[in-house]
N, C-alpha and C. Protein backbone atom coordinates (compact mmCIF):
# COMPACT_ATOMS: atom_id res chain seq x y z
N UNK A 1 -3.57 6.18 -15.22
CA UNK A 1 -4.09 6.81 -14.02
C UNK A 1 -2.91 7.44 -13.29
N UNK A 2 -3.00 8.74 -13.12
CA UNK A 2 -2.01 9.43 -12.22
C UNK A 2 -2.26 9.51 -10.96
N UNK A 3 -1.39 9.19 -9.66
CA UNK A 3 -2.02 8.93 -8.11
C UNK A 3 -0.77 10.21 -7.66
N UNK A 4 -0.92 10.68 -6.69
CA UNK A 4 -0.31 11.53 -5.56
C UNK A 4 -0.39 10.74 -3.88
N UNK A 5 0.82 10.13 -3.91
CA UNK A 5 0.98 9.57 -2.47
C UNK A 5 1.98 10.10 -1.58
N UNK A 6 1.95 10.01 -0.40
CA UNK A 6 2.80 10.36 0.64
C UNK A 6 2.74 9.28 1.98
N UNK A 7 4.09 9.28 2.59
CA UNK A 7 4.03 8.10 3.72
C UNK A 7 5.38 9.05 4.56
N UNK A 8 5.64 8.78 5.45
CA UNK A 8 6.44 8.73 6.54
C UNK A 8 6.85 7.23 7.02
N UNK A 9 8.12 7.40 8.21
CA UNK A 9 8.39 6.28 8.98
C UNK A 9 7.12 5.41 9.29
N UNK A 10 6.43 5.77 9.37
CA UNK A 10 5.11 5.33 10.62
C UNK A 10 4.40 4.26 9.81
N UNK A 11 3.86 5.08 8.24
CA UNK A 11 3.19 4.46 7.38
C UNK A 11 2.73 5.03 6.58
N UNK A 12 1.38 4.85 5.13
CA UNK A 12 1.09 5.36 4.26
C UNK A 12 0.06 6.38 4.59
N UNK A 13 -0.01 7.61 3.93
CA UNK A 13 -0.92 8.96 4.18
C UNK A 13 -2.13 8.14 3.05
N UNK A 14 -2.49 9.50 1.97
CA UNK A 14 -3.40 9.67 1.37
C UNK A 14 -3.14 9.05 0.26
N UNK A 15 -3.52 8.13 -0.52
CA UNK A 15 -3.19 8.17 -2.14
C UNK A 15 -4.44 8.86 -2.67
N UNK A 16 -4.19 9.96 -3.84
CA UNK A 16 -5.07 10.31 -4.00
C UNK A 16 -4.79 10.48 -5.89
N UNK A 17 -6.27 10.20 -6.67
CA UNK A 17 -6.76 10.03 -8.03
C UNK A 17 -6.11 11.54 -8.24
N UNK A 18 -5.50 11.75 -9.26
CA UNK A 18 -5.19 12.88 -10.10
C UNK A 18 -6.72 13.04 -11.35
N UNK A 19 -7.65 13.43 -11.03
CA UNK A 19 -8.01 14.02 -12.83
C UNK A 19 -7.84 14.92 -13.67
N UNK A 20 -7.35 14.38 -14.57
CA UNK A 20 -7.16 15.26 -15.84
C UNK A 20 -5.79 15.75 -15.74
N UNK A 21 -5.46 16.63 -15.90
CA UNK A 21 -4.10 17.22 -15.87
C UNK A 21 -3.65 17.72 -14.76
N UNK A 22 -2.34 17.32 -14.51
CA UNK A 22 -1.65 17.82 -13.14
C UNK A 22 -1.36 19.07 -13.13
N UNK A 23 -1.63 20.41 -12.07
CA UNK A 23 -1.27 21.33 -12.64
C UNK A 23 -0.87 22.30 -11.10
N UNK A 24 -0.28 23.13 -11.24
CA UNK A 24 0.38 23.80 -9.95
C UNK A 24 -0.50 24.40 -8.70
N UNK A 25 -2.15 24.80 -9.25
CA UNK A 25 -3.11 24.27 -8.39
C UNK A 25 -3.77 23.25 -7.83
N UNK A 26 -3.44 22.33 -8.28
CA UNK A 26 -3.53 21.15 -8.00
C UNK A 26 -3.07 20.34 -6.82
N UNK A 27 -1.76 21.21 -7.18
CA UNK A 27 -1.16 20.34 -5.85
C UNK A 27 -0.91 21.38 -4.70
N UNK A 28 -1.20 22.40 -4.85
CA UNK A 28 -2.04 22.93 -3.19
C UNK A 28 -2.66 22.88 -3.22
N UNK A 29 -4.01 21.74 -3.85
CA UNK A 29 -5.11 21.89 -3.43
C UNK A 29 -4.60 20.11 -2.48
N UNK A 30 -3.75 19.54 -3.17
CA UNK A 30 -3.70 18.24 -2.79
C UNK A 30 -3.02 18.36 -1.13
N UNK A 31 -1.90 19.39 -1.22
CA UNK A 31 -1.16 19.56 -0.04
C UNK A 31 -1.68 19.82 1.11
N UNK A 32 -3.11 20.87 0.66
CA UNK A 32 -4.10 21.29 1.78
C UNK A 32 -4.78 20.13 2.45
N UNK A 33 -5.24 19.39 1.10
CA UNK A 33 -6.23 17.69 1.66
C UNK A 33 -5.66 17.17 2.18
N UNK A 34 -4.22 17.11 2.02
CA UNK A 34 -3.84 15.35 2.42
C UNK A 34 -2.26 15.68 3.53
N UNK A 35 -1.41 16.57 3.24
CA UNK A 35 -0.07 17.07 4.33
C UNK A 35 -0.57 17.03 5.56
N UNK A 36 -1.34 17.78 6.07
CA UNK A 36 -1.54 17.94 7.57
C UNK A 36 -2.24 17.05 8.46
N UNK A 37 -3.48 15.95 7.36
CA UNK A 37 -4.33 14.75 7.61
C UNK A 37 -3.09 14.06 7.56
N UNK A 38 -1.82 14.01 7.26
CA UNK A 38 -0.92 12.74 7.59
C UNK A 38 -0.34 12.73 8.39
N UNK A 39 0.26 14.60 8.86
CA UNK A 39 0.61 14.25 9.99
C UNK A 39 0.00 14.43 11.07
N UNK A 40 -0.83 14.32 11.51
CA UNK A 40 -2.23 14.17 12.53
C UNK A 40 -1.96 12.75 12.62
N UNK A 41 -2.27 12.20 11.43
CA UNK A 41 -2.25 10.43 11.78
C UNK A 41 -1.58 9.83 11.90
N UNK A 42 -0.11 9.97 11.79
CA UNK A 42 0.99 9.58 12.10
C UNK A 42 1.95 10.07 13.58
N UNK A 43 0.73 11.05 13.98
CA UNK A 43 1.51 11.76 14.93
C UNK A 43 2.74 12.06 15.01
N UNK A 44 3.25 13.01 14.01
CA UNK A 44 4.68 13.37 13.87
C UNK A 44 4.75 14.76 14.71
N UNK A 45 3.65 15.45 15.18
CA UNK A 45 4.10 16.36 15.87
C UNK A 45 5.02 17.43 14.69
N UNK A 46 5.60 18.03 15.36
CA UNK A 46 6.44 19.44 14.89
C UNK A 46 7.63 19.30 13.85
N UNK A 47 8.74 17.82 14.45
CA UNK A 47 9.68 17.48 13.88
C UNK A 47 9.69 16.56 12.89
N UNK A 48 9.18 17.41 11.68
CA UNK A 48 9.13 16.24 10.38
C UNK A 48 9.62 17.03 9.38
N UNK A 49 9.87 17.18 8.31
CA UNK A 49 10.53 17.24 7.20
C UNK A 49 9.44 16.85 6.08
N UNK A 50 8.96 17.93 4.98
CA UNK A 50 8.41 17.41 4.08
C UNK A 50 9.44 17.11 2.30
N UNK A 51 9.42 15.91 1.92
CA UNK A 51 10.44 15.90 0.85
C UNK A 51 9.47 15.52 -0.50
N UNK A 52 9.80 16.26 -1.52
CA UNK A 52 9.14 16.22 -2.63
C UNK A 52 10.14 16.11 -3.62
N UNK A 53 10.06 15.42 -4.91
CA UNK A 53 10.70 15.28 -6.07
C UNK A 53 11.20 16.52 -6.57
N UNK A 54 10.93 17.56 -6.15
CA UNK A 54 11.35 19.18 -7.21
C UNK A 54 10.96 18.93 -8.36
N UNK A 55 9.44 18.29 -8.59
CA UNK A 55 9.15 18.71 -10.05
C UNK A 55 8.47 20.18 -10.17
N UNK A 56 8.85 20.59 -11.56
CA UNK A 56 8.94 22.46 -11.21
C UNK A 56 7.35 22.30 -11.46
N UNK A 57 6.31 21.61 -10.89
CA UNK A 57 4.90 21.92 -10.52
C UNK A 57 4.83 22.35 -8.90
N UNK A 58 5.60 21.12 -7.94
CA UNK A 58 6.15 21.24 -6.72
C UNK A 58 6.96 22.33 -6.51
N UNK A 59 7.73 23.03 -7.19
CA UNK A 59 8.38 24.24 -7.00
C UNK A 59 8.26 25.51 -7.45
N UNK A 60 6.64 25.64 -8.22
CA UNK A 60 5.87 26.93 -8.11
C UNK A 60 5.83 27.86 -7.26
N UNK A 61 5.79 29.28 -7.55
CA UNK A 61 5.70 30.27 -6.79
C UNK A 61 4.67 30.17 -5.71
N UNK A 62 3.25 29.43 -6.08
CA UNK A 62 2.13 28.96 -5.65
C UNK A 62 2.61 28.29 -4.65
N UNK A 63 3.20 26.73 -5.12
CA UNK A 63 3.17 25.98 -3.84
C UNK A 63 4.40 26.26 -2.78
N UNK A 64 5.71 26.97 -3.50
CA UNK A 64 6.14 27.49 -2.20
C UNK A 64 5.82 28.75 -1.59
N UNK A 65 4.66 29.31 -1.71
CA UNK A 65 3.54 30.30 -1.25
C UNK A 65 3.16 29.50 0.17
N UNK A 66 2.37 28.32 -0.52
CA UNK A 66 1.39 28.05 0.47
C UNK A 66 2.43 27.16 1.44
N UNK A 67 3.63 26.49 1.35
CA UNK A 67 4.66 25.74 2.20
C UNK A 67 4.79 26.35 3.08
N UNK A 68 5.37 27.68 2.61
CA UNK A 68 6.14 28.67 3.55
C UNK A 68 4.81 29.28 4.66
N UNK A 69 3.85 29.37 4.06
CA UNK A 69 2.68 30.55 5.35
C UNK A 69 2.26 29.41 5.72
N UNK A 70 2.26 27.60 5.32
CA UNK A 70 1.99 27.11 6.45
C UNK A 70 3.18 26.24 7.29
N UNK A 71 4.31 26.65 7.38
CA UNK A 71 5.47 26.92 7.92
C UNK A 71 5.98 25.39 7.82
N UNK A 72 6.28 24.58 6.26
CA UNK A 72 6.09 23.40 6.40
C UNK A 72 7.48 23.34 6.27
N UNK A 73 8.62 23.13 6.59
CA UNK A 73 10.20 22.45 6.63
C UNK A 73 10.40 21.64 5.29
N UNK A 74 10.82 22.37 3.89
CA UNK A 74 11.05 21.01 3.06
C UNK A 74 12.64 20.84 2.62
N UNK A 75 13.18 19.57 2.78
CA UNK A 75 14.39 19.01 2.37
C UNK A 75 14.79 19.75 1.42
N UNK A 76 15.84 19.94 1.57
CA UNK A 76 16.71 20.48 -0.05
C UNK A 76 17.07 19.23 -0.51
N UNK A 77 17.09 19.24 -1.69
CA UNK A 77 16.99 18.01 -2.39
C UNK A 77 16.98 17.99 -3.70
N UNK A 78 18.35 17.44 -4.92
CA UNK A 78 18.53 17.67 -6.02
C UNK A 78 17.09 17.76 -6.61
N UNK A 79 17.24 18.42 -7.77
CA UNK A 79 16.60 18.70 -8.79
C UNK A 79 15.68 17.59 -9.89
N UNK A 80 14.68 17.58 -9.64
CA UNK A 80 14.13 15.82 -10.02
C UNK A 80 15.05 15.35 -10.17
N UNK A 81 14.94 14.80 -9.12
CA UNK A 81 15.66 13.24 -8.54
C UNK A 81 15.53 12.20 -8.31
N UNK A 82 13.90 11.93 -9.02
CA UNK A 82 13.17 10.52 -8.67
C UNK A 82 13.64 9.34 -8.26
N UNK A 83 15.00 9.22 -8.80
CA UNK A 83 15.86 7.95 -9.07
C UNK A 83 16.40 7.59 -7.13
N UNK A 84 16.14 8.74 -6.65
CA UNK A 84 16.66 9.18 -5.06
C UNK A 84 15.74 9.01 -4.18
N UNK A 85 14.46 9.28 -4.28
CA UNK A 85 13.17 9.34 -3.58
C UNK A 85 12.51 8.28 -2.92
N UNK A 86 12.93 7.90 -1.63
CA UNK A 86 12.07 6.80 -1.43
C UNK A 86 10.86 6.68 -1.51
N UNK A 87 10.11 7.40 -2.12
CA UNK A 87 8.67 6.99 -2.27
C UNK A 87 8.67 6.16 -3.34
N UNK A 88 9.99 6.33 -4.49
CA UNK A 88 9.90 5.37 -5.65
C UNK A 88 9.55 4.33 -5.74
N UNK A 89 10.59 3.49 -4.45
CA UNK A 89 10.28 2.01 -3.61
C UNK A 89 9.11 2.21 -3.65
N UNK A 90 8.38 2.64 -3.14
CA UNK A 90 6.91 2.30 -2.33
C UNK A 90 6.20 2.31 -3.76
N UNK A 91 6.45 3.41 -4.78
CA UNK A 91 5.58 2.65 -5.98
C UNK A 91 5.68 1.87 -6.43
N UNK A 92 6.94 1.70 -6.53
CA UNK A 92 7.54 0.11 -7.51
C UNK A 92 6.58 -1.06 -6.87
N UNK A 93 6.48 -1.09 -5.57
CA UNK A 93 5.70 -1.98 -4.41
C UNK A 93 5.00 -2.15 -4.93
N UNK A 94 4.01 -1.32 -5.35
CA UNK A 94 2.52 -1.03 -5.21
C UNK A 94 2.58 -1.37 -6.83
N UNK A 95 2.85 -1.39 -7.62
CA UNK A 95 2.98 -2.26 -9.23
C UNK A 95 3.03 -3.14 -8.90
N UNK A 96 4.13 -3.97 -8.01
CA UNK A 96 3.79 -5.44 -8.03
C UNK A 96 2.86 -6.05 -7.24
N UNK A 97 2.10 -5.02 -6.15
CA UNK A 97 0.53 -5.79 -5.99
C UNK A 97 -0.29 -5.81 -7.25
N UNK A 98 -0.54 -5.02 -8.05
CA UNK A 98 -0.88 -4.68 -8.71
C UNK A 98 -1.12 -5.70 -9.98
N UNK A 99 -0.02 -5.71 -10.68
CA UNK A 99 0.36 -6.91 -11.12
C UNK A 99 -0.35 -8.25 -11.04
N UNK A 100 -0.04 -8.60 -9.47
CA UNK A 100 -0.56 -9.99 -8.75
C UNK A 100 -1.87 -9.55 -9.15
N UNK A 101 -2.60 -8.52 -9.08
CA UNK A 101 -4.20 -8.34 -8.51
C UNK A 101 -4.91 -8.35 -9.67
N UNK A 102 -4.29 -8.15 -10.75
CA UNK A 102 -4.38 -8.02 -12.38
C UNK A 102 -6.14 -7.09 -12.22
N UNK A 103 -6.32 -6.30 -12.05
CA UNK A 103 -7.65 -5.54 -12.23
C UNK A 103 -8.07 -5.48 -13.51
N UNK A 104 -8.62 -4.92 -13.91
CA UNK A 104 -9.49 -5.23 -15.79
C UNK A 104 -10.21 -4.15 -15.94
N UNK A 105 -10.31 -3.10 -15.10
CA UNK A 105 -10.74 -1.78 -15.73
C UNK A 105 -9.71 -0.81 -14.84
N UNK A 106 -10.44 0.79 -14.51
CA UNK A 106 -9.50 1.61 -14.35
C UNK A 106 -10.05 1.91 -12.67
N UNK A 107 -11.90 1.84 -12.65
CA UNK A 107 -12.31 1.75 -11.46
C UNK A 107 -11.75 0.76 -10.54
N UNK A 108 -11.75 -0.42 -11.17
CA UNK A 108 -10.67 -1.53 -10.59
C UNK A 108 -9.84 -1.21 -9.92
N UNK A 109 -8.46 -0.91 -10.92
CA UNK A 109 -7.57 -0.21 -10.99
C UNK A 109 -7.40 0.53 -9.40
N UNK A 110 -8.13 1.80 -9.35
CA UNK A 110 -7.88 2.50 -8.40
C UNK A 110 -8.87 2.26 -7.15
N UNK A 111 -9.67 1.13 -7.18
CA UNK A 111 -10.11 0.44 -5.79
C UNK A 111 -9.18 -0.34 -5.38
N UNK A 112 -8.26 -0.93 -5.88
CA UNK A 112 -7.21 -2.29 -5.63
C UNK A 112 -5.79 -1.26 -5.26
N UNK A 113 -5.84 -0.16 -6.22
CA UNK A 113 -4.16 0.57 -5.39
C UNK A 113 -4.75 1.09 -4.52
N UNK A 114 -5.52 1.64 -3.80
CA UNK A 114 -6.18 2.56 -2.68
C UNK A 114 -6.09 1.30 -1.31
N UNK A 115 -6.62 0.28 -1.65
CA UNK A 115 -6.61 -1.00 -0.83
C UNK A 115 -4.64 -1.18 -0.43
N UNK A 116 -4.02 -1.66 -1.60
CA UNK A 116 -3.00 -2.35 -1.21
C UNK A 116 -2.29 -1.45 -0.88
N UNK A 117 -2.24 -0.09 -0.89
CA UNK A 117 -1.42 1.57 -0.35
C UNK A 117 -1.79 1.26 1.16
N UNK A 118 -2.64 1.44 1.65
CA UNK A 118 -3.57 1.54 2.79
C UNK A 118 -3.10 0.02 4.01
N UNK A 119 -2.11 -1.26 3.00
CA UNK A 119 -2.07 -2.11 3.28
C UNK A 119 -0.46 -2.41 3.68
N UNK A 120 0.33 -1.43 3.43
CA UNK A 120 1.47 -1.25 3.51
C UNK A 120 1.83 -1.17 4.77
N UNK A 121 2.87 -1.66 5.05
CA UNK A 121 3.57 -2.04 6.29
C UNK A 121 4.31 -0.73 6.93
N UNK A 122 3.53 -0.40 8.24
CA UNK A 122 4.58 0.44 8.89
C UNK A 122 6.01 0.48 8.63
N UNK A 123 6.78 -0.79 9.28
CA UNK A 123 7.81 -1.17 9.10
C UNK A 123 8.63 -1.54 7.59
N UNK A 124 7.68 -1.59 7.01
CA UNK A 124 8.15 -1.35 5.44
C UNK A 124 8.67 -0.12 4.97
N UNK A 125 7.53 0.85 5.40
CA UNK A 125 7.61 2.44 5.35
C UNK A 125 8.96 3.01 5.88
N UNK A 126 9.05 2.57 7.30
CA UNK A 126 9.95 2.91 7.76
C UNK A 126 11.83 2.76 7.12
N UNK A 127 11.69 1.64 6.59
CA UNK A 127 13.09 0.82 6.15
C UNK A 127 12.90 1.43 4.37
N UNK A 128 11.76 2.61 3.90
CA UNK A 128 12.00 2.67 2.37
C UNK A 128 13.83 4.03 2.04
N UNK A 129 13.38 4.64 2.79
CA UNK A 129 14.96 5.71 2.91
C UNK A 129 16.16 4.19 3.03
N UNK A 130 16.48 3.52 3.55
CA UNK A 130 17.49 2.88 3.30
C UNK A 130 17.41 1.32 2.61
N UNK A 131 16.42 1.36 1.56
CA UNK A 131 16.18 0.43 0.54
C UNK A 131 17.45 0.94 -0.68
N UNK A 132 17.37 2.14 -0.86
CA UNK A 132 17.57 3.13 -2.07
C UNK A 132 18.79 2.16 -2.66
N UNK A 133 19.08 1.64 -4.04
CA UNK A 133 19.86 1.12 -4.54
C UNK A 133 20.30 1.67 -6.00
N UNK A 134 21.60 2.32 -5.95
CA UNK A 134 21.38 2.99 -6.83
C UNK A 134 21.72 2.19 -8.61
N UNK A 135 21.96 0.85 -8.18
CA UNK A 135 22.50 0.18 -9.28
C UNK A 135 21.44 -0.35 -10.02
């Protein structure tokens, strides 16, 4: 199962089901659903920063089309760099609920990560940028 998540200081946005193949429409269609519903709910207001992995789906002509006309600020930031990304933390997290929760199908599966995403600690969120360990 492929998921698309995003969080800020505050806490966790959208996790959202990928079907079928990931593909460079895809993720402006995802950016449209779920970027601006996060920051509404997080109330970040104006001064936020959006940071993405630079996988060259994320760095389509497409999605920096739709970044730029909706005037979104994104980090420069090496070249897939997953190993850098604090969202990594937050997945790694979310495996070991996962794990504990042992689900047995795939509907399972993505009722139990949608739950324990949703269950994540502000203050967790906040402290994932200076988790980063690079050893």
């Amino acid at each position: 199962m492929m998921l698309w998540g995003c969080f800020a200081a505050g806490g966790t946005g959208a996790l959202h089901k990928i079907d079928g193949i990931m593909s460079k429409g895809n993720d402006v269609d995802i950016l449209k659903q779920h970027l601006k519903r996060l920051v509404r709910k997080l109330k970040l207001g104006h001064k936020w920063v959006f940071q993405m992995d630079n996988d060259p789906r994320y760095t389509s002509k497409v999605v920096a089309k739709w970044l730029k006309e909706n005037k979104v600020k994104v980090l420069e930031w090496p070249s897939q760099s997953p190993d850098l990304n604090p969202i990594e933390n937050l997945w790694a997290e979310l495996k070991k609920h996962m794990r504990a929760r042992r689900p047995t199908n795939l509907t399972q599966l993505h009722q139990l990560c949608q739950e324990e995403w949703a269950k994540m600690h502000p203050t967790y969120c906040g402290r994932l940028p200076e988790m980063f360990d690079p050893s």
